[in-house]
PDB file of N, CA and C in Angstrom:
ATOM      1  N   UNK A   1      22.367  -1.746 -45.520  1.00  0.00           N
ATOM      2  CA  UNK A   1      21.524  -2.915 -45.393  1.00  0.00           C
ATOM      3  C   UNK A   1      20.071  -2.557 -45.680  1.00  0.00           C
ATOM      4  N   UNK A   2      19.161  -1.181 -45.446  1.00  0.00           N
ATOM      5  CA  UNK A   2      17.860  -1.120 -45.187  1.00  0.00           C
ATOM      6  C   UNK A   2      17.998   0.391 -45.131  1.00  0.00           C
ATOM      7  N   UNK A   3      16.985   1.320 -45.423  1.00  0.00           N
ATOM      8  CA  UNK A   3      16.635   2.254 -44.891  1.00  0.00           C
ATOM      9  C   UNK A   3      14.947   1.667 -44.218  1.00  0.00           C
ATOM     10  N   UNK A   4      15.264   3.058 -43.122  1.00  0.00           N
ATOM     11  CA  UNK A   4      14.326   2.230 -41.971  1.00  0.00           C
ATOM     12  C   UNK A   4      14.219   3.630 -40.771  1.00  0.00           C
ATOM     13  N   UNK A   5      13.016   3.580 -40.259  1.00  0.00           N
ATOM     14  CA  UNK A   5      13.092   4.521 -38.736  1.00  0.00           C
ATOM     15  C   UNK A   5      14.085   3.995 -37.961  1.00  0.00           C
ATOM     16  N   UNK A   6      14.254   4.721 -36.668  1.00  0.00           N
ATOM     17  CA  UNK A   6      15.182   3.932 -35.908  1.00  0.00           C
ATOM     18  C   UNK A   6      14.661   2.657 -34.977  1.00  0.00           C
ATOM     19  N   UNK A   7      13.180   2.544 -34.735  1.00  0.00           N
ATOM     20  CA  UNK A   7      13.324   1.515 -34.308  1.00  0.00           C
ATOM     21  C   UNK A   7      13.689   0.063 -34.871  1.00  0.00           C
ATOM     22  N   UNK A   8      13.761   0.308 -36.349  1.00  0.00           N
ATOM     23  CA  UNK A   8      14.437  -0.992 -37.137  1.00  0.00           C
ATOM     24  C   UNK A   8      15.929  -0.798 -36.844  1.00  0.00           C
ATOM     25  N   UNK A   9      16.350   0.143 -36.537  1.00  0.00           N
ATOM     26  CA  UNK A   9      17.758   0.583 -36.882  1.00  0.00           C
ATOM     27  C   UNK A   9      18.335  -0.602 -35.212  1.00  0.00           C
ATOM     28  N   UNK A  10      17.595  -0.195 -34.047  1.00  0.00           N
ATOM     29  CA  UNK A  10      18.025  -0.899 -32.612  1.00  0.00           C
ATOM     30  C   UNK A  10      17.736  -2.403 -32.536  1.00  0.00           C
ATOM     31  N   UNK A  11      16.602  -2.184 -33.127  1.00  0.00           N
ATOM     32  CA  UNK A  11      16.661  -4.024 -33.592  1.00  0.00           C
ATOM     33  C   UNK A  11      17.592  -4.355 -34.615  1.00  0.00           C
ATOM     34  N   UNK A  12      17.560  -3.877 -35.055  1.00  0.00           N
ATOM     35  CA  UNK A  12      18.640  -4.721 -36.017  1.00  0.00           C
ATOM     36  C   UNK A  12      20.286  -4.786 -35.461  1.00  0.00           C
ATOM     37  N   UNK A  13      20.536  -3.200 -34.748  1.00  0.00           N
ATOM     38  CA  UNK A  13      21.565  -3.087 -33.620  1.00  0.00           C
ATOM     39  C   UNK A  13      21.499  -4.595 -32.402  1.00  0.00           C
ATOM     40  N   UNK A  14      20.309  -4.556 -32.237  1.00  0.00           N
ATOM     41  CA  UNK A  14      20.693  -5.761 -30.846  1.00  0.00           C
ATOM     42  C   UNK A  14      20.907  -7.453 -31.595  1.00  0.00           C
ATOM     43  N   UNK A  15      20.175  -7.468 -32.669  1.00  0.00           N
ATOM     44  CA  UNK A  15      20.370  -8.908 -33.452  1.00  0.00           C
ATOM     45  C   UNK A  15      22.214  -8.600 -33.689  1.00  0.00           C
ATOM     46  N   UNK A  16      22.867  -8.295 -34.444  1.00  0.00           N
ATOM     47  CA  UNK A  16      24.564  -8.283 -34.521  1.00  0.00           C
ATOM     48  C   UNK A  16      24.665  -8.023 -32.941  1.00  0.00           C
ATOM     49  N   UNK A  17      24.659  -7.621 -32.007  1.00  0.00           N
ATOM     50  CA  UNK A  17      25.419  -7.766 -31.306  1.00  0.00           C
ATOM     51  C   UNK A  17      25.209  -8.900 -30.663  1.00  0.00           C
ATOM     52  N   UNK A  18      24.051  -9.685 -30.574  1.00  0.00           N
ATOM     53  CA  UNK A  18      23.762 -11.261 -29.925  1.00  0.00           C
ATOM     54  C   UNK A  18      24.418 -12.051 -31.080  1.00  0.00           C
ATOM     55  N   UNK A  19      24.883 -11.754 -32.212  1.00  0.00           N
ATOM     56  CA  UNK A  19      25.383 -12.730 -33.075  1.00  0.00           C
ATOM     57  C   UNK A  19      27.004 -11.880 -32.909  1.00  0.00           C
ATOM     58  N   UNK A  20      27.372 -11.234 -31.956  1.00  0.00           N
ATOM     59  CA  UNK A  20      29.097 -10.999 -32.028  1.00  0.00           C
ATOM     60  C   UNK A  20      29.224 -10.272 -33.355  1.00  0.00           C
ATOM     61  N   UNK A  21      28.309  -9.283 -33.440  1.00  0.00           N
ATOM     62  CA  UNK A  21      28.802  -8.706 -35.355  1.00  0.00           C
ATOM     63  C   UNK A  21      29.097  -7.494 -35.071  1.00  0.00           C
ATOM     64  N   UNK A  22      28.635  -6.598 -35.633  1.00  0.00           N
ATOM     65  CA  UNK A  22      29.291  -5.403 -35.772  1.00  0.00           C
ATOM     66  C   UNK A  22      27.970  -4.327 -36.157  1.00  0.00           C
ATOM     67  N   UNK A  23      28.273  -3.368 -35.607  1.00  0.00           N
ATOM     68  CA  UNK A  23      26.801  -2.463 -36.648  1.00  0.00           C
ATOM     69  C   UNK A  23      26.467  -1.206 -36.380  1.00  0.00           C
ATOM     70  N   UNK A  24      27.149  -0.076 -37.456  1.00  0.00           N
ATOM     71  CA  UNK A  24      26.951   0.837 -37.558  1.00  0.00           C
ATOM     72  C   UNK A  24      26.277   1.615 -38.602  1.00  0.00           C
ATOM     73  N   UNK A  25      25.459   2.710 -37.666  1.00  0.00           N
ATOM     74  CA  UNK A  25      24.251   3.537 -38.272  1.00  0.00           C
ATOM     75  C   UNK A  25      24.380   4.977 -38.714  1.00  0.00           C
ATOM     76  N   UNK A  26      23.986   5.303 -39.255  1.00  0.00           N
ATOM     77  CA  UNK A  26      24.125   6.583 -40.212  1.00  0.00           C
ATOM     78  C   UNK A  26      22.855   7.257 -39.790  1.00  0.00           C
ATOM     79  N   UNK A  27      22.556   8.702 -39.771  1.00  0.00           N
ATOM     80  CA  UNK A  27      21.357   9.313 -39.950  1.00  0.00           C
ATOM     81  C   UNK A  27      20.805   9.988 -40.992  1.00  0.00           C
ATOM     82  N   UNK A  28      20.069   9.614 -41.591  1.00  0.00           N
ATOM     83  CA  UNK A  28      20.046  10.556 -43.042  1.00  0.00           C
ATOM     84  C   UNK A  28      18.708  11.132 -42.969  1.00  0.00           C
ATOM     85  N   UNK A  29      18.988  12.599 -42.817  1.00  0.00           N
ATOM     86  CA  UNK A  29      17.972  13.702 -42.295  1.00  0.00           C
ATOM     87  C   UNK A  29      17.416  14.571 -43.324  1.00  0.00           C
ATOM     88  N   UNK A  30      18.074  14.456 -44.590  1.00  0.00           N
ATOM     89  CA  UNK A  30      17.656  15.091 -45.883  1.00  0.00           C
ATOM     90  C   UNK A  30      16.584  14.282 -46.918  1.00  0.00           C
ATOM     91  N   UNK A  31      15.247  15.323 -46.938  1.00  0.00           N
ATOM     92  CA  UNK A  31      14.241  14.362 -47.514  1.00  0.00           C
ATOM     93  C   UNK A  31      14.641  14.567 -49.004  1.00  0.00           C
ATOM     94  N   UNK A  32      15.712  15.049 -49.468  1.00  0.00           N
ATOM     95  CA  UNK A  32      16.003  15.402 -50.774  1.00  0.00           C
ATOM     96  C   UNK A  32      17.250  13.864 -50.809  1.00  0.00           C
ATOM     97  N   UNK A  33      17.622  13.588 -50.311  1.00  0.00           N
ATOM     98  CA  UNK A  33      18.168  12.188 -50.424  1.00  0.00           C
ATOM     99  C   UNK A  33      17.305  10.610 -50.074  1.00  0.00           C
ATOM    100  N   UNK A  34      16.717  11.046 -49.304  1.00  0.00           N
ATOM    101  CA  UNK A  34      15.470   9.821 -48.860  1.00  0.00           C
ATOM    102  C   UNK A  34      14.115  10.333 -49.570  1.00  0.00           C
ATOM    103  N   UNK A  35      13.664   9.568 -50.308  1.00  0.00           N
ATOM    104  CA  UNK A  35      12.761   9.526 -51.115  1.00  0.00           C
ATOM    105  C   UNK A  35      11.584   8.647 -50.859  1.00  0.00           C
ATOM    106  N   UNK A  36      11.740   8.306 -49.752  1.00  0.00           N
ATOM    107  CA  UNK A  36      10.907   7.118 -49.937  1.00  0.00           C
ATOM    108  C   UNK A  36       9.588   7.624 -48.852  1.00  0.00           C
ATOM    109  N   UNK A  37       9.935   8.920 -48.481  1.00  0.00           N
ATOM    110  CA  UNK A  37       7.979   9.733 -47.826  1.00  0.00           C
ATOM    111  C   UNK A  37       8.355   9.257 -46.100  1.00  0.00           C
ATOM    112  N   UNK A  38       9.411   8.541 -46.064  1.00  0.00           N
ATOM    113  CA  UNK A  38       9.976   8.490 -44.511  1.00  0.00           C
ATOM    114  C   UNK A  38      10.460   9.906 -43.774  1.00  0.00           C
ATOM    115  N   UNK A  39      10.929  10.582 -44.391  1.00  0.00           N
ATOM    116  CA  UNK A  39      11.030  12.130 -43.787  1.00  0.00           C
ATOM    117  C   UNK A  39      10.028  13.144 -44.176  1.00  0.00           C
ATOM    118  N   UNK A  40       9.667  14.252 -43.876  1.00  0.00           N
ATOM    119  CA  UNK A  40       8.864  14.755 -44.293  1.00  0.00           C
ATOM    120  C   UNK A  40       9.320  16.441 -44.397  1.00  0.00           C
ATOM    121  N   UNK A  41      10.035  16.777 -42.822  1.00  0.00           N
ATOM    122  CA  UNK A  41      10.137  17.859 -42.903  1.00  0.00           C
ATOM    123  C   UNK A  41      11.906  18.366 -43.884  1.00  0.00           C
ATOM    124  N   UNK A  42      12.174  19.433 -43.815  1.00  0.00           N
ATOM    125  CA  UNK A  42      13.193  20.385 -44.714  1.00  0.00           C
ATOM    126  C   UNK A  42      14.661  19.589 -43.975  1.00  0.00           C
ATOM    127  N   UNK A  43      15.379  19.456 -44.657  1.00  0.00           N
ATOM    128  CA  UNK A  43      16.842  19.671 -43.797  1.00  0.00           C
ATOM    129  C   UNK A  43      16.583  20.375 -42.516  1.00  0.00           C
ATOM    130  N   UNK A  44      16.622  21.471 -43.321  1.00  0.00           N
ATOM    131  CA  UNK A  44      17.125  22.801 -41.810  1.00  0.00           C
ATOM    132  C   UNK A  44      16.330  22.075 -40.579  1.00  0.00           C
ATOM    133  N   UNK A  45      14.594  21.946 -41.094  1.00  0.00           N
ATOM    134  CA  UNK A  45      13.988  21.612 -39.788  1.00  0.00           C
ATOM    135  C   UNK A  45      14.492  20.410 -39.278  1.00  0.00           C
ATOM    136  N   UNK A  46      14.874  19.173 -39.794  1.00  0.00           N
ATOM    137  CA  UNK A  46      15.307  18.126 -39.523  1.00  0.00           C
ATOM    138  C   UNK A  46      16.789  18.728 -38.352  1.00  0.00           C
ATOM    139  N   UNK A  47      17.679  19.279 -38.915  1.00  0.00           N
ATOM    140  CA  UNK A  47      18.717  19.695 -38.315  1.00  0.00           C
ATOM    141  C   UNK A  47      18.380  20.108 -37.027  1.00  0.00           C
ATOM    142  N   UNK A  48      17.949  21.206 -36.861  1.00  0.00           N
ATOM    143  CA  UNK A  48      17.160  21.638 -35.479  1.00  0.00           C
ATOM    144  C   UNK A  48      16.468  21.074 -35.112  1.00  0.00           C
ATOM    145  N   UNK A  49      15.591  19.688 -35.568  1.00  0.00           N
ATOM    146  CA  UNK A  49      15.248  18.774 -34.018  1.00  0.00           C
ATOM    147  C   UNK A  49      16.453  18.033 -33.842  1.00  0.00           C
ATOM    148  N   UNK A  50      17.022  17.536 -34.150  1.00  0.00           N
ATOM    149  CA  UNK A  50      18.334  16.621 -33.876  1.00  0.00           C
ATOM    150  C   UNK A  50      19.666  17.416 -32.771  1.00  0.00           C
ATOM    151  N   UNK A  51      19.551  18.791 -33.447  1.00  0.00           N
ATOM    152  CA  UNK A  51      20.260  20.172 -32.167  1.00  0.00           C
ATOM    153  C   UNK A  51      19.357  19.680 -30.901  1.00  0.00           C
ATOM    154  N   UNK A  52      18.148  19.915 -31.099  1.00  0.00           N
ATOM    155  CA  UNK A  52      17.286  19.789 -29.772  1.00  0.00           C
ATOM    156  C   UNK A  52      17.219  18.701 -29.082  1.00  0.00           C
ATOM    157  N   UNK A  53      17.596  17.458 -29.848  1.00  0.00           N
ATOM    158  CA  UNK A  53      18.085  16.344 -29.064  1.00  0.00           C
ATOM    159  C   UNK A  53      19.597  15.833 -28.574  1.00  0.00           C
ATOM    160  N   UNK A  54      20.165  17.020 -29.058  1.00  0.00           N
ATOM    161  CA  UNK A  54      21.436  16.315 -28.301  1.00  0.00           C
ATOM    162  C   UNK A  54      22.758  16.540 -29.417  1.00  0.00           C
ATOM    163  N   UNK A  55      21.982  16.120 -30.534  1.00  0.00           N
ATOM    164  CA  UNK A  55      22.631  15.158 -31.708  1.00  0.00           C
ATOM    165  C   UNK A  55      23.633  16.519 -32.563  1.00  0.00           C
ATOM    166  N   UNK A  56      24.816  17.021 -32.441  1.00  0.00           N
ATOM    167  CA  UNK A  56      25.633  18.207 -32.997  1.00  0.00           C
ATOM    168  C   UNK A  56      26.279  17.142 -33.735  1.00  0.00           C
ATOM    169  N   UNK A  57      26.793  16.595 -34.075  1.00  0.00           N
ATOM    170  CA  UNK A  57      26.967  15.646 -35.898  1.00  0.00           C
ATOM    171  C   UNK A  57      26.209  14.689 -36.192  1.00  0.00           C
ATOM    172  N   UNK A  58      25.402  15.174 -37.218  1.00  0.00           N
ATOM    173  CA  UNK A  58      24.521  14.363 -37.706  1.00  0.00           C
ATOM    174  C   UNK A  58      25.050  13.214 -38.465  1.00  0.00           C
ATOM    175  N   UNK A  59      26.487  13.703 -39.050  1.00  0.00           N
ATOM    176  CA  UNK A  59      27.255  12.989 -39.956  1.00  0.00           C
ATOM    177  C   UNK A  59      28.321  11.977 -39.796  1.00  0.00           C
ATOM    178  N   UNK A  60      28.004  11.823 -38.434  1.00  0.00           N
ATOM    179  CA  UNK A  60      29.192  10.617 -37.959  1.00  0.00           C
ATOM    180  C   UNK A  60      28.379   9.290 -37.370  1.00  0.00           C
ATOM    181  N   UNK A  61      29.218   8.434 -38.055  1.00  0.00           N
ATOM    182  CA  UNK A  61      28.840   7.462 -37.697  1.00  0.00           C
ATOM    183  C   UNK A  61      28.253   6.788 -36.406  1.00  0.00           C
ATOM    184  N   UNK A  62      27.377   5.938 -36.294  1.00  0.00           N
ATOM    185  CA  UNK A  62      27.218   5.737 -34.834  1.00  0.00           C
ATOM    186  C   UNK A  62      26.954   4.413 -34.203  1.00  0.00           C
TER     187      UNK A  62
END
């Protein structure tokens, strides 16, 4: 639908669920796939803050 930080990502999460929809989010942590100057740092570093939050698959849906 959008690439977006996550606070677009929870709004847009709470609009489908007040409309009964559905809505799942992806994280895309590679600034070599997002182009658009929204990420900044490397994979790797991206990877290891996301370890540091919790987050051990980056790659599953959520």
């Amino acid at each position: 639908m959008e690439i977006g930080a996550a606070p677009e990502k929870v709004i847009s999460a709470a609009d489908m669920r007040c409309l009964d929809g559905h809505f799942q989010g992806q994280l895309v942590y590679d600034s070599a796939v997002v182009k658009t100057g929204l990420i900044s740092e490397s994979k790797e570093g991206n990877l290891a803050r996301l370890r540091e939050m919790g987050i051990e698959d980056p790659d599953r849906n959520l």
